[in-house]
C-alpha atoms as a PDB file:
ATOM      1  CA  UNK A   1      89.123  99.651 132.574  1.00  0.00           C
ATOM      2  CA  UNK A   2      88.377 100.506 128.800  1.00  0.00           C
ATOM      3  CA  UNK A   3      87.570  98.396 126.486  1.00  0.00           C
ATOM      4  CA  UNK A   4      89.476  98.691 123.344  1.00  0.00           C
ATOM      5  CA  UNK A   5      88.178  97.465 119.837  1.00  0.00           C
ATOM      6  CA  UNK A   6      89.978  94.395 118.674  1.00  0.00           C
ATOM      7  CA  UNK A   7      91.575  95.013 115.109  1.00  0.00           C
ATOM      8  CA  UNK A   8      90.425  92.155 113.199  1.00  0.00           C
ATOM      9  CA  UNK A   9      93.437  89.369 112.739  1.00  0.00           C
ATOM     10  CA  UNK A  10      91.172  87.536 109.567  1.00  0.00           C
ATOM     11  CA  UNK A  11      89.028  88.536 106.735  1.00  0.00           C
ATOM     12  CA  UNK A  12      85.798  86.557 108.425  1.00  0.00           C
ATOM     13  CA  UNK A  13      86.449  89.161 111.737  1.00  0.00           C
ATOM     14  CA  UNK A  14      87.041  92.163 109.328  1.00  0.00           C
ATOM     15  CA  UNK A  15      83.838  91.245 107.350  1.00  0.00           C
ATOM     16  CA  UNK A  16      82.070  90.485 110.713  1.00  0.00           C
ATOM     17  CA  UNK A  17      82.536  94.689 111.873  1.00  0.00           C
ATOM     18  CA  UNK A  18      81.023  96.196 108.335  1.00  0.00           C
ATOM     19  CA  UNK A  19      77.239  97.062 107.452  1.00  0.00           C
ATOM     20  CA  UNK A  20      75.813  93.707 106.143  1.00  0.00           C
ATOM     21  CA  UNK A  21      75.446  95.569 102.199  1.00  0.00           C
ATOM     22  CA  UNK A  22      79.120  96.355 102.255  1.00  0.00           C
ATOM     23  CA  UNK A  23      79.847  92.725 103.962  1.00  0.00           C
ATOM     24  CA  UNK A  24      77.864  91.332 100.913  1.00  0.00           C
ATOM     25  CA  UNK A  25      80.126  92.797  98.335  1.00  0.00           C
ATOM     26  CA  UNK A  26      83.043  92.223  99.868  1.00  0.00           C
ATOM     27  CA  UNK A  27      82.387  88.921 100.676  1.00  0.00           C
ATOM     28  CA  UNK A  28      81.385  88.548  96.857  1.00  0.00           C
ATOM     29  CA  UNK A  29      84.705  90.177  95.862  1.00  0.00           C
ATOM     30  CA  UNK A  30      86.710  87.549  98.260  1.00  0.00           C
ATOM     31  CA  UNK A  31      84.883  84.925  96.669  1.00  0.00           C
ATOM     32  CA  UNK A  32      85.915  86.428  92.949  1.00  0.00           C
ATOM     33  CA  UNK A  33      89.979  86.927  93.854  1.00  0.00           C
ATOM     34  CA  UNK A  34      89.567  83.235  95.774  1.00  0.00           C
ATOM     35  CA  UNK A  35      88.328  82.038  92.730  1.00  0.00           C
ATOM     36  CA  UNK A  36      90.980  83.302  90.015  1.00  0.00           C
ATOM     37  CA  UNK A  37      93.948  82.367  92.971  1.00  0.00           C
ATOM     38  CA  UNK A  38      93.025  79.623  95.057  1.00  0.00           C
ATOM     39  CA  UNK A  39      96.719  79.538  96.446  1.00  0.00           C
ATOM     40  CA  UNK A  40      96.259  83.053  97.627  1.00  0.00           C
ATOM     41  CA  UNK A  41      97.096  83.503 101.369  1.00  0.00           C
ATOM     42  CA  UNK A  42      94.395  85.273 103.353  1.00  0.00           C
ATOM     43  CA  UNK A  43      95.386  88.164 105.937  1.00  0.00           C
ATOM     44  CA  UNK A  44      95.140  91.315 107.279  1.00  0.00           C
ATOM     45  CA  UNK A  45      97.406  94.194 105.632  1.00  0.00           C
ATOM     46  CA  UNK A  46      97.527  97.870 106.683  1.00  0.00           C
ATOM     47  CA  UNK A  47      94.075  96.815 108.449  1.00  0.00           C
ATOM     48  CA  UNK A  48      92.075  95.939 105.867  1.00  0.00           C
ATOM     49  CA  UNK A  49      92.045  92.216 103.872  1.00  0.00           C
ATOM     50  CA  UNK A  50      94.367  91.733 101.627  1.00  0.00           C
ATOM     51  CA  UNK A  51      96.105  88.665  99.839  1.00  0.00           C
ATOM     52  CA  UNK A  52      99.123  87.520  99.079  1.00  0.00           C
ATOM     53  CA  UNK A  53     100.378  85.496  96.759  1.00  0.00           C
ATOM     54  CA  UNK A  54     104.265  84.083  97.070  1.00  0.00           C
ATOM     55  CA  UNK A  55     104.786  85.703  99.824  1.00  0.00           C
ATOM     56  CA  UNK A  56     104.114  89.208  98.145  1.00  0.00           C
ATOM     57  CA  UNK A  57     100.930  91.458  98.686  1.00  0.00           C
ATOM     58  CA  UNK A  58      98.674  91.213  95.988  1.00  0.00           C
ATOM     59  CA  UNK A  59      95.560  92.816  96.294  1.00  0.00           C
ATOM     60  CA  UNK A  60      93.375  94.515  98.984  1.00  0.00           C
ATOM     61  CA  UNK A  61      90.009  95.217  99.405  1.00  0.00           C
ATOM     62  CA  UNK A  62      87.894  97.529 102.736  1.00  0.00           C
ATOM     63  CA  UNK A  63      84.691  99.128 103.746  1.00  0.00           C
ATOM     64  CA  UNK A  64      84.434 102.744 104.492  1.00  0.00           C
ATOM     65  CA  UNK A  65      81.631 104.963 105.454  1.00  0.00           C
ATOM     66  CA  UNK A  66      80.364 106.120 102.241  1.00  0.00           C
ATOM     67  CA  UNK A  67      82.278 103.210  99.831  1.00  0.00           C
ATOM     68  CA  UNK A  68      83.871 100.451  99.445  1.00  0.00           C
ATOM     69  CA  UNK A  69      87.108 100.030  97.817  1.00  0.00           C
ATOM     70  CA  UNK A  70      89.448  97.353  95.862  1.00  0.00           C
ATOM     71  CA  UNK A  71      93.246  98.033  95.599  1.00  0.00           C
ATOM     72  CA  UNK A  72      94.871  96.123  92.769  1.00  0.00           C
ATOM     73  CA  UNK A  73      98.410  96.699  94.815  1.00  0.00           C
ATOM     74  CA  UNK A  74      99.615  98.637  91.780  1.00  0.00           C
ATOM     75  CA  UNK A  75      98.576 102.333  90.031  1.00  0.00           C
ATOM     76  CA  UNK A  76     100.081 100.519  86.740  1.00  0.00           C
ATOM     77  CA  UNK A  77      96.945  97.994  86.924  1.00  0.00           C
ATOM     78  CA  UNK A  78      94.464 101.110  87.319  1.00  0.00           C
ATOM     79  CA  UNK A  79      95.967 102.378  84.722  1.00  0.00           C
ATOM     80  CA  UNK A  80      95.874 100.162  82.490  1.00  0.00           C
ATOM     81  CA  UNK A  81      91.878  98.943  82.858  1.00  0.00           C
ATOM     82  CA  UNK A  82      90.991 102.674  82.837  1.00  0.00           C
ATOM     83  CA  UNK A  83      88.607 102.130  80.250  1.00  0.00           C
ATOM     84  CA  UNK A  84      86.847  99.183  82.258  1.00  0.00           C
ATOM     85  CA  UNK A  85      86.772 101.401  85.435  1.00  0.00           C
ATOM     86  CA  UNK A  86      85.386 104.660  83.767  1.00  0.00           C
ATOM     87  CA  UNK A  87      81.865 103.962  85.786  1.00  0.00           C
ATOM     88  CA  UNK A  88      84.029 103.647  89.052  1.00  0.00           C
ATOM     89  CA  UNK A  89      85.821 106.307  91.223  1.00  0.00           C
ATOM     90  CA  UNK A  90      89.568 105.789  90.933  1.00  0.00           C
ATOM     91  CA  UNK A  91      92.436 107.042  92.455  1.00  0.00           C
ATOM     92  CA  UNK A  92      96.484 106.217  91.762  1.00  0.00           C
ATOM     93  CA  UNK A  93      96.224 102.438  93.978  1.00  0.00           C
ATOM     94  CA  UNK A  94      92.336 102.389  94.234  1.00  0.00           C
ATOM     95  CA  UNK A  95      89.223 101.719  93.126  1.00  0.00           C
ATOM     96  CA  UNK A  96      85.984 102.931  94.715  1.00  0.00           C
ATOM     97  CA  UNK A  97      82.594 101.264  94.662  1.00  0.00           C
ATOM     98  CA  UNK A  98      79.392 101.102  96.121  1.00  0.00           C
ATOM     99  CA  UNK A  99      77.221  97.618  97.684  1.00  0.00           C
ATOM    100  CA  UNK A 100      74.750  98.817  94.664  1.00  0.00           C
ATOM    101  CA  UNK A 101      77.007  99.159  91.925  1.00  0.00           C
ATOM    102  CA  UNK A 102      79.668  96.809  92.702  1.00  0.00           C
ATOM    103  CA  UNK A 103      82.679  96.242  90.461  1.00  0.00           C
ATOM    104  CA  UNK A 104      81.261  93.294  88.139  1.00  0.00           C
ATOM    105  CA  UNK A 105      83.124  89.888  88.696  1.00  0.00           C
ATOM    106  CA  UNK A 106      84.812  90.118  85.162  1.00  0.00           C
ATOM    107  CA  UNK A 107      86.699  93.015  85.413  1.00  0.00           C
ATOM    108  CA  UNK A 108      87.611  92.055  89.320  1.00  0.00           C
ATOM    109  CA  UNK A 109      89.444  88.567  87.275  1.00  0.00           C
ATOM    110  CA  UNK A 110      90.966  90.930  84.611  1.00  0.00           C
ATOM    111  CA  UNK A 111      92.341  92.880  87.653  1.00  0.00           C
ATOM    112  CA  UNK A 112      93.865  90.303  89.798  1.00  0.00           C
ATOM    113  CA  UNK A 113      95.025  87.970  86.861  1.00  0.00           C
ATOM    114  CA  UNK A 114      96.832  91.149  85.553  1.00  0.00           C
ATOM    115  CA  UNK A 115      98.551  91.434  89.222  1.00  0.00           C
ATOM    116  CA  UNK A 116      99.432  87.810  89.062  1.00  0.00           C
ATOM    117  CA  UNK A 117     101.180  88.185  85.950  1.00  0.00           C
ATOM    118  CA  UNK A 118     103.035  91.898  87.796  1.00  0.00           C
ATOM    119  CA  UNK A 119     103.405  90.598  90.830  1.00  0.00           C
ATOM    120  CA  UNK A 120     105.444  87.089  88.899  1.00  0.00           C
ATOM    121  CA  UNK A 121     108.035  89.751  87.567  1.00  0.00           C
END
């Protein structure tokens, strides 16, 4: 019989299967978004930790071979901290960083307050 890889049901398991740097700053990030919406719900979205906030996806964050990357759940936040992320690798929905230049903590709040206030309309 083959063994198949559990997909990881909580952000702890998720963080558990990533290279300890990237683990760090995620777990850093978590920490930031847990700290600007304490009533956040924890999960798993698409794979990758995300949380949600009134029953509606908020923000997302995962680990990938080269990167890391935070997803504000909206390219209308990208957009409009362009100017905050011009050091950072961004897409439409994402934001790319590395476990040695991580996004700073302030700009992570400005993000997820700004989906707060989106997400509320």
């Amino acid at each position: 019989m083959v063994s198949v890889k559990q997909k990881p049901t909580t952000i702890d398991e998720y963080l558990a299967s990533v290279k300890s740097e990237q683990r760090a700053a995620l777990q850093k990030l978590r920490q930031t978004i847990r700290a600007v919406v304490p009533s956040a719900k924890e999960c798993i979205s698409y794979g990758i930790p995300a949380f949600r906030l009134n029953g509606r996806s908020l923000v997302f964050f995962g680990a990938w071979a080269n990167h890391c990357s935070f997803y504000p759940g909206s390219s209308a936040t990208v957009k409009k901290f362009q100017k905050d992320l011009k050091d950072f690798q961004t897409s439409k929905g994402t934001i790319r960083f590395t476990p040695d230049k991580p996004l700073p903590a302030t700009l992570v709040k400005k993000l997820v307050k700004a989906r707060v206030v989106e997400s509320a309309c």
